[in-house]
C-alpha atoms as a PDB file:
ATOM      1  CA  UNK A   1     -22.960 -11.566  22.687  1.00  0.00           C
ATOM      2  CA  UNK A   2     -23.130 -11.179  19.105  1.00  0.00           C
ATOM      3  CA  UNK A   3     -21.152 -13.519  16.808  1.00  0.00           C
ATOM      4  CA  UNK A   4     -17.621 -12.361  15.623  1.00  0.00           C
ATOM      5  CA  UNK A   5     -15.092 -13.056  13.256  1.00  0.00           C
ATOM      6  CA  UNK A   6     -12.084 -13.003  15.421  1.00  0.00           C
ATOM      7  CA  UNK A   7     -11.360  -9.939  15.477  1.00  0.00           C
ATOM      8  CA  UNK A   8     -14.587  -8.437  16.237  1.00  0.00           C
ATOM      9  CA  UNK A   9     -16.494  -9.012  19.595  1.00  0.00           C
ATOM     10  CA  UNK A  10     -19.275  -7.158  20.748  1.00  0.00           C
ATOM     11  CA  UNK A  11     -19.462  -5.359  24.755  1.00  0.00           C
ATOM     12  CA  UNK A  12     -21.778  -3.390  26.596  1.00  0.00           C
ATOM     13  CA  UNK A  13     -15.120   5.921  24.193  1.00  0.00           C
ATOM     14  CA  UNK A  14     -12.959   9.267  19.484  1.00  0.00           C
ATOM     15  CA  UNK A  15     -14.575  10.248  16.537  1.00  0.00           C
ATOM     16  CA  UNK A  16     -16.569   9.994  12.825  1.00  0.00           C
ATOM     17  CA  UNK A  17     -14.230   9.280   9.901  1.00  0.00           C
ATOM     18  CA  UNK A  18     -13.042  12.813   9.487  1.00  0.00           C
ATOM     19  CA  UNK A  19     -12.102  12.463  12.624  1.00  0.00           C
ATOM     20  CA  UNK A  20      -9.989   9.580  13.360  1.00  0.00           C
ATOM     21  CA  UNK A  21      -6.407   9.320  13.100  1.00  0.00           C
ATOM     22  CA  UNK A  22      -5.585   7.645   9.218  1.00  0.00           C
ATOM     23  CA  UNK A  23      -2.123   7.752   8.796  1.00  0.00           C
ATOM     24  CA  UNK A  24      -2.015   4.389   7.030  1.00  0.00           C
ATOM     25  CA  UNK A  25      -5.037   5.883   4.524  1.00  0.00           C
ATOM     26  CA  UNK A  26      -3.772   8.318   2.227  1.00  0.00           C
ATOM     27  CA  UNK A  27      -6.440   8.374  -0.881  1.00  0.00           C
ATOM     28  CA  UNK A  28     -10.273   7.052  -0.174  1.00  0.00           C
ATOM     29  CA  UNK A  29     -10.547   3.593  -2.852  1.00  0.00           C
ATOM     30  CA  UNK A  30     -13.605   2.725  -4.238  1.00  0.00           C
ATOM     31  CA  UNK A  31     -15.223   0.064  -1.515  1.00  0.00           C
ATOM     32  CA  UNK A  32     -16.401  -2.569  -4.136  1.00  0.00           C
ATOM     33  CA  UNK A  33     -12.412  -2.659  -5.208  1.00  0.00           C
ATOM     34  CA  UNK A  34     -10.388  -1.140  -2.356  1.00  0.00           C
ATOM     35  CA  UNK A  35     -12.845  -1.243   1.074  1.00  0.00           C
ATOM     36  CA  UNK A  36     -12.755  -4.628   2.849  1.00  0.00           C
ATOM     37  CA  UNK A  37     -16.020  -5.968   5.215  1.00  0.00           C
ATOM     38  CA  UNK A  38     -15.902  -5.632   8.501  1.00  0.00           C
ATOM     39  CA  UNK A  39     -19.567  -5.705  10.291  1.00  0.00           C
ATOM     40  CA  UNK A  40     -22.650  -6.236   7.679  1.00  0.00           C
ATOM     41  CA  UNK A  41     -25.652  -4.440   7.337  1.00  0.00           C
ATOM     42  CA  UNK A  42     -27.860  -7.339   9.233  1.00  0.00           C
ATOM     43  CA  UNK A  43     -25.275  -7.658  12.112  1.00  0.00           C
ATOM     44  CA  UNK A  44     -25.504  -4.020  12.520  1.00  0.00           C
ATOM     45  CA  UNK A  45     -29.141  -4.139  12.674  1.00  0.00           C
ATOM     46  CA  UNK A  46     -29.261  -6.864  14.860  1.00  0.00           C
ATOM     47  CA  UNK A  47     -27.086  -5.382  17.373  1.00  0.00           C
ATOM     48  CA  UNK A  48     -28.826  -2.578  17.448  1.00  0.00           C
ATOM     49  CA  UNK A  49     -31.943  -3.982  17.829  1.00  0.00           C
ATOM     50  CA  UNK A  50     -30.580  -5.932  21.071  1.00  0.00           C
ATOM     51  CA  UNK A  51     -29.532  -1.700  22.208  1.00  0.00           C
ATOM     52  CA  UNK A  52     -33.001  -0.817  22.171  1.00  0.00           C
ATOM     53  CA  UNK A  53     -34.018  -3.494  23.701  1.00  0.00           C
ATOM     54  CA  UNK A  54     -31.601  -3.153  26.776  1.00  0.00           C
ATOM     55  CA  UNK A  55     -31.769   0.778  26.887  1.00  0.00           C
ATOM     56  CA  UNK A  56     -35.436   0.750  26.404  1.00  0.00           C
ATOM     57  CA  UNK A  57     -34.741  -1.736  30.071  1.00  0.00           C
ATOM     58  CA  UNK A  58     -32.216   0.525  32.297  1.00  0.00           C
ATOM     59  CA  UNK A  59     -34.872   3.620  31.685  1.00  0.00           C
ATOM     60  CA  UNK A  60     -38.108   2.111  31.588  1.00  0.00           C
ATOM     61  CA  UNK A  61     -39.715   3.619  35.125  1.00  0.00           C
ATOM     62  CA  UNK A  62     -38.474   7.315  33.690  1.00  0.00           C
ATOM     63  CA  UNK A  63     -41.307   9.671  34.444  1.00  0.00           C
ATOM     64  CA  UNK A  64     -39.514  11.951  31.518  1.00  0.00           C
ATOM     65  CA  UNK A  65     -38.890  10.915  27.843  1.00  0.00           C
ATOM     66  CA  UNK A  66     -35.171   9.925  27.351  1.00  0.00           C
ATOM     67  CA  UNK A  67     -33.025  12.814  25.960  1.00  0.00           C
ATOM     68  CA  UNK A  68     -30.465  11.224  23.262  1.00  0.00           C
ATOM     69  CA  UNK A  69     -27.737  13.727  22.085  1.00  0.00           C
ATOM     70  CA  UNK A  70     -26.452  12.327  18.932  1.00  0.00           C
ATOM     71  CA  UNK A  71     -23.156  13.608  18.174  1.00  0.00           C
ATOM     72  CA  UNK A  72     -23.137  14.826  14.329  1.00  0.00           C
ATOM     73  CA  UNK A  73     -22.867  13.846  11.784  1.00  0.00           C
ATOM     74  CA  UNK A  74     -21.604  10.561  11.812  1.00  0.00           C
ATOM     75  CA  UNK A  75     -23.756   9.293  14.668  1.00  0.00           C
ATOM     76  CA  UNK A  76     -26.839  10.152  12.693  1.00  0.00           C
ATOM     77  CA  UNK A  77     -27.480   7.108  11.483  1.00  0.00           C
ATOM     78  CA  UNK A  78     -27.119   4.875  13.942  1.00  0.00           C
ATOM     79  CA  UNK A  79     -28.924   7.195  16.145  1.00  0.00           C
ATOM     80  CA  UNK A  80     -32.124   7.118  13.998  1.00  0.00           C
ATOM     81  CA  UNK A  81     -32.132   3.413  13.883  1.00  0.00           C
ATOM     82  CA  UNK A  82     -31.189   3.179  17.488  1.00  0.00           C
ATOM     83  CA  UNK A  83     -34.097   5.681  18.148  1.00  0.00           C
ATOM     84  CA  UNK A  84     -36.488   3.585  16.439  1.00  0.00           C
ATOM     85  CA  UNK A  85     -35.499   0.540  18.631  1.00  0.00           C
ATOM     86  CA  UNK A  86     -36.535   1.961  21.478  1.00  0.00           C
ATOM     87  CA  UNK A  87     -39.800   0.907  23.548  1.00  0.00           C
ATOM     88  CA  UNK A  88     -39.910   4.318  25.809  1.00  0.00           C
ATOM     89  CA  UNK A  89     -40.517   7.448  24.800  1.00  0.00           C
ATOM     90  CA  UNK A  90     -37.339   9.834  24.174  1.00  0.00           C
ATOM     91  CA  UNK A  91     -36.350  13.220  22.862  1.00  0.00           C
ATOM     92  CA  UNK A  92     -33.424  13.759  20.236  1.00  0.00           C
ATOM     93  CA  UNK A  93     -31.141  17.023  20.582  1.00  0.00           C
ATOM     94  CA  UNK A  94     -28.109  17.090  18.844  1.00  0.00           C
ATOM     95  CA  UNK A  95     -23.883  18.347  19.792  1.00  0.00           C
ATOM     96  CA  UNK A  96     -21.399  18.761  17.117  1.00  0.00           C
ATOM     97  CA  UNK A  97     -17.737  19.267  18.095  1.00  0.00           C
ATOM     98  CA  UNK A  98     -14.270  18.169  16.760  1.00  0.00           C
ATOM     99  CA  UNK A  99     -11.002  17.142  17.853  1.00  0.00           C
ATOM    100  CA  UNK A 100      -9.635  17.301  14.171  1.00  0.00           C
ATOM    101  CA  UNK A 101      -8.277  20.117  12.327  1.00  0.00           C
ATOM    102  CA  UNK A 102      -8.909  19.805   8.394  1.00  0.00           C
ATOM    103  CA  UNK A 103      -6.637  16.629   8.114  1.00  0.00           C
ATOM    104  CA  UNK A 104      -6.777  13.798   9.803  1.00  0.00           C
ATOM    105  CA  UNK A 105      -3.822  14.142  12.746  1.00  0.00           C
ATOM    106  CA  UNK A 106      -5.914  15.200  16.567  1.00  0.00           C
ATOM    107  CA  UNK A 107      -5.209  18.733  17.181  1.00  0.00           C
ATOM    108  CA  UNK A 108      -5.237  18.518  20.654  1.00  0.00           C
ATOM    109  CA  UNK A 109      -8.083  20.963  20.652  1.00  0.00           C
ATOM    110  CA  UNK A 110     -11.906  20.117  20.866  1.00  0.00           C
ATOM    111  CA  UNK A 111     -14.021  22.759  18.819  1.00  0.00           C
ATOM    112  CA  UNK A 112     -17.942  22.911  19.550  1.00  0.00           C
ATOM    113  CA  UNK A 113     -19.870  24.080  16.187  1.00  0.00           C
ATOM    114  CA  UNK A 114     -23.421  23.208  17.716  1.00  0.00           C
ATOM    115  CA  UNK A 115     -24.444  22.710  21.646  1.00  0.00           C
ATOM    116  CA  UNK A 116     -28.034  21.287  22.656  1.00  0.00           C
ATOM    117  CA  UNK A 117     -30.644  23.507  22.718  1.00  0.00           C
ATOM    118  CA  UNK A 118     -33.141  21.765  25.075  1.00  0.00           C
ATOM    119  CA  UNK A 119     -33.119  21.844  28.611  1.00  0.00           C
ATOM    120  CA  UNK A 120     -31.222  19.215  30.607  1.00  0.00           C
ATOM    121  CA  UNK A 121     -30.732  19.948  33.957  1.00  0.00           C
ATOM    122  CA  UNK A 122     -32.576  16.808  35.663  1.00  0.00           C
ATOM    123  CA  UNK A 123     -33.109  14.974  32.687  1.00  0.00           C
ATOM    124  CA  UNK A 124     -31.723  11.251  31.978  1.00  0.00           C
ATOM    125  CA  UNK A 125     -29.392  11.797  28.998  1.00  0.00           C
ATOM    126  CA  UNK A 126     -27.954   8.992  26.585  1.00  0.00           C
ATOM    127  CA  UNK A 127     -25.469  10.537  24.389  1.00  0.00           C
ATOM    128  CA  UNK A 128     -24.941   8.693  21.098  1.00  0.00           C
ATOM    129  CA  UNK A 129     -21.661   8.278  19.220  1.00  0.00           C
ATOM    130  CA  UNK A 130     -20.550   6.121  16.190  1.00  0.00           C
ATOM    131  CA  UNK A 131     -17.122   5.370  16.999  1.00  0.00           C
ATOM    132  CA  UNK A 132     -15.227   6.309  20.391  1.00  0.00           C
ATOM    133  CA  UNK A 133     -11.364   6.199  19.281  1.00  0.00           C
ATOM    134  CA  UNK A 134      -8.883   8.378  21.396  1.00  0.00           C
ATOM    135  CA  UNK A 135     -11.758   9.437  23.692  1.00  0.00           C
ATOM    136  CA  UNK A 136     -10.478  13.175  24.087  1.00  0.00           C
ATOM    137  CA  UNK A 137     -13.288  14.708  22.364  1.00  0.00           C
ATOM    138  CA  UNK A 138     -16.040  12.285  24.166  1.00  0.00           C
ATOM    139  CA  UNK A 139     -15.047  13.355  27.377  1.00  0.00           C
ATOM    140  CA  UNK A 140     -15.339  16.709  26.836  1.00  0.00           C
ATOM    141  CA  UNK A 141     -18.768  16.485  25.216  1.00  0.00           C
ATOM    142  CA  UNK A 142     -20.058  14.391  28.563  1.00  0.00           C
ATOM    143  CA  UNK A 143     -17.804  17.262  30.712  1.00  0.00           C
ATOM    144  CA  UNK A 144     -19.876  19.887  29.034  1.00  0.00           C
ATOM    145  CA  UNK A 145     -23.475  18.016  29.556  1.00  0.00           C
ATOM    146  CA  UNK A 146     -22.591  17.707  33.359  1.00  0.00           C
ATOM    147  CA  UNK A 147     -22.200  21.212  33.662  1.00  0.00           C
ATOM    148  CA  UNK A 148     -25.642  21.377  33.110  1.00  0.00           C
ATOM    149  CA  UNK A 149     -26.818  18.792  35.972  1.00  0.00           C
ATOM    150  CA  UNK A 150     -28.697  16.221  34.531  1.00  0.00           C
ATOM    151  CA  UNK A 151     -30.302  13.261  36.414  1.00  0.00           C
ATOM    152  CA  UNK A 152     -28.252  11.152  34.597  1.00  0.00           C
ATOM    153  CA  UNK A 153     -25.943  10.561  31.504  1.00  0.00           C
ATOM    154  CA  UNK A 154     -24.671   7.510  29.749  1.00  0.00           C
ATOM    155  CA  UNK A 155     -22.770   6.716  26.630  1.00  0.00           C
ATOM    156  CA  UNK A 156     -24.023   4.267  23.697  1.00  0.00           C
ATOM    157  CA  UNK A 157     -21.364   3.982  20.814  1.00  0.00           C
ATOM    158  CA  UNK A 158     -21.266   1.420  17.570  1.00  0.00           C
ATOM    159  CA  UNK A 159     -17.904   1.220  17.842  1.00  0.00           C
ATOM    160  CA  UNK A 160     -15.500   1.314  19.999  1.00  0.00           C
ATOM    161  CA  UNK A 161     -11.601   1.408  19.204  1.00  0.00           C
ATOM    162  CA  UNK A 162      -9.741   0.806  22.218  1.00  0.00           C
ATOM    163  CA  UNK A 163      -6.105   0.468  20.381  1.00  0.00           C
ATOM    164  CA  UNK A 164      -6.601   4.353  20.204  1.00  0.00           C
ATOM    165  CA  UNK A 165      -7.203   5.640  23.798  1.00  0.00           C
ATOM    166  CA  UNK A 166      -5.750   8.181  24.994  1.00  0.00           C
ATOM    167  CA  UNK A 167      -8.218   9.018  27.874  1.00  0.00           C
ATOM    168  CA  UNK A 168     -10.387   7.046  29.792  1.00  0.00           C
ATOM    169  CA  UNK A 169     -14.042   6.869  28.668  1.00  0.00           C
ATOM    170  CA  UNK A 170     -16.889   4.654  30.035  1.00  0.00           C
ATOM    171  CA  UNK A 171     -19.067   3.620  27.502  1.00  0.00           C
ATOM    172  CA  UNK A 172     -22.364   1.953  29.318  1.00  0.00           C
ATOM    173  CA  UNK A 173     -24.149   0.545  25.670  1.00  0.00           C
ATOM    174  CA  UNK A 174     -21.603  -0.950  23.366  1.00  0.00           C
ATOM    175  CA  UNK A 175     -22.164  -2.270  19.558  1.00  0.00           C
ATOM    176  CA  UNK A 176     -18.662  -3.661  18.821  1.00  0.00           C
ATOM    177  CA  UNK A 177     -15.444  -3.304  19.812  1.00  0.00           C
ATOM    178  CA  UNK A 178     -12.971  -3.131  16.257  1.00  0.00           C
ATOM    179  CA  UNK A 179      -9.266  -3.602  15.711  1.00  0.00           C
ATOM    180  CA  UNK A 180      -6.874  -1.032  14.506  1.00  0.00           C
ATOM    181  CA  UNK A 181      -8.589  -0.310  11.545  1.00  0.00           C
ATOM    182  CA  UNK A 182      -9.819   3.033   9.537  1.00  0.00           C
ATOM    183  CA  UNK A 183     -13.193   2.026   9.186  1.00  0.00           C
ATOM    184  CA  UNK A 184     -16.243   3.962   7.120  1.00  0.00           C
ATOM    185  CA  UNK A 185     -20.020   3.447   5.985  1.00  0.00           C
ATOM    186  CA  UNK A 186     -23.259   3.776   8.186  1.00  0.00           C
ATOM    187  CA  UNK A 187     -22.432   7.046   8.589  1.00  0.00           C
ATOM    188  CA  UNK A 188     -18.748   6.700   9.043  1.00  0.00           C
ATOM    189  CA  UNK A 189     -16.959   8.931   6.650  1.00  0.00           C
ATOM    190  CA  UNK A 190     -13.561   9.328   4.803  1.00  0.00           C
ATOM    191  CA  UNK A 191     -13.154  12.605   3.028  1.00  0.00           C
ATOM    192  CA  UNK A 192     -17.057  13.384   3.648  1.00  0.00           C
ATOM    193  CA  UNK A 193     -17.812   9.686   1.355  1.00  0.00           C
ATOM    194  CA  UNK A 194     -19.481   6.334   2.232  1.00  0.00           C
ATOM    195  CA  UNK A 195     -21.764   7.536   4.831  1.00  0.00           C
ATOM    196  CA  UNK A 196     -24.502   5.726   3.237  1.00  0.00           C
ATOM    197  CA  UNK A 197     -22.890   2.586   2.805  1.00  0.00           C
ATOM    198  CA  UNK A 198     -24.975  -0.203   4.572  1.00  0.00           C
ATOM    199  CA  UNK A 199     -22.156  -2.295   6.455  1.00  0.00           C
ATOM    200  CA  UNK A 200     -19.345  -1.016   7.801  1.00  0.00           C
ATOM    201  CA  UNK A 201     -15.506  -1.606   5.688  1.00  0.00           C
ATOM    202  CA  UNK A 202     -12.200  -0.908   6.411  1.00  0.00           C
ATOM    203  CA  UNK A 203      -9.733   1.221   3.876  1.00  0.00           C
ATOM    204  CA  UNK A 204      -5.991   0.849   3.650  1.00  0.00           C
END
């Protein structure tokens, strides 16, 4: 288990900042005067080293590359790094879907804006996301991948938000488990901003 700060613990499901529920965050601050630390840049890359390292174990005797489905767009990053962690070959395809209207309240209603193109009917699929939070739009991502029969699909998420939930969602590869807390950077966003912050704040 990775270190924490007592209010951050790491485990082995929801959505990128435009998509989580930020009623206490009204106006994005500036992070070097507003945004408070929450997980930095080498903890993230340590933990996601140790990711690779233990997905690169659970598929190592696939006779197929790993398919990862990265949900966009704040996944991205952590999927390239996680990507690069890896010791077995794998394939990237990509999902993009929303639970979120154009504020920041769940609208009840998951929208698809991209599916995978690839085939996946008998392949071993690890879907990526950054943060699972309510879990509503997860699970109807990994309903939609089942339809298509694969050998197998887990879920690997940075973080995971459980004060959220709303529906159940197994996540099999965890990076941390966070508080309450609006949270952007490493591809996290508020208002489209601080994706490419290194570590990974909290606003309000």
């Amino acid at each position: 288990m990775d270190e924490n700060d007592g209010v951050l613990t790491s485990s082995m499901s929801g959505m990128t900042g435009a998509r989580q529920t930020a009623a206490a965050v009204k106006h994005p601050a500036p992070v070097r005067g507003g945004g408070r630390p929450m997980i930095s840049a080498r903890r993230i890359a340590r933990r996601v080293r140790q990711l690779g390292e233990d997905i690169s174990g659970v598929y190592a005797d696939l006779d197929q590359p790993l398919v990862m489905v990265v949900i966009l767009k704040g996944a991205a990053v952590f999927a390239a790094d996680l990507l690069r962690s890896l010791s077995i070959p794998a394939e990237l395809e990509f999902v993009r879907a929303s639970s979120y209207g154009g504020g920041t309240s769940s609208s009840g209603r998951v929208k698809f804006a991209h599916l995978v193109e690839g085939p996946l009917t008998d392949r071993d699929i690890l879907l990526v996301e950054d943060i699972v939070d309510s879990g509503r739009t997860i699970s109807v991502i990994v309903q939609e991948l089942q339809r298509h029969h694969p050998a197998s699909l887990r879920l690997a998420a940075l973080l995971d938000r459980p004060a959220r939930r709303e529906i159940e969602v197994e996540i099999d590869f965890t990076g941390f488990k966070i508080p309450d807390r609006f949270v952007i950077g490493y591809g996290l966003d508020y208002a489209g901003l601080y994706r490419e912050l290194p570590g990974i704040y909290s606003l309000g």
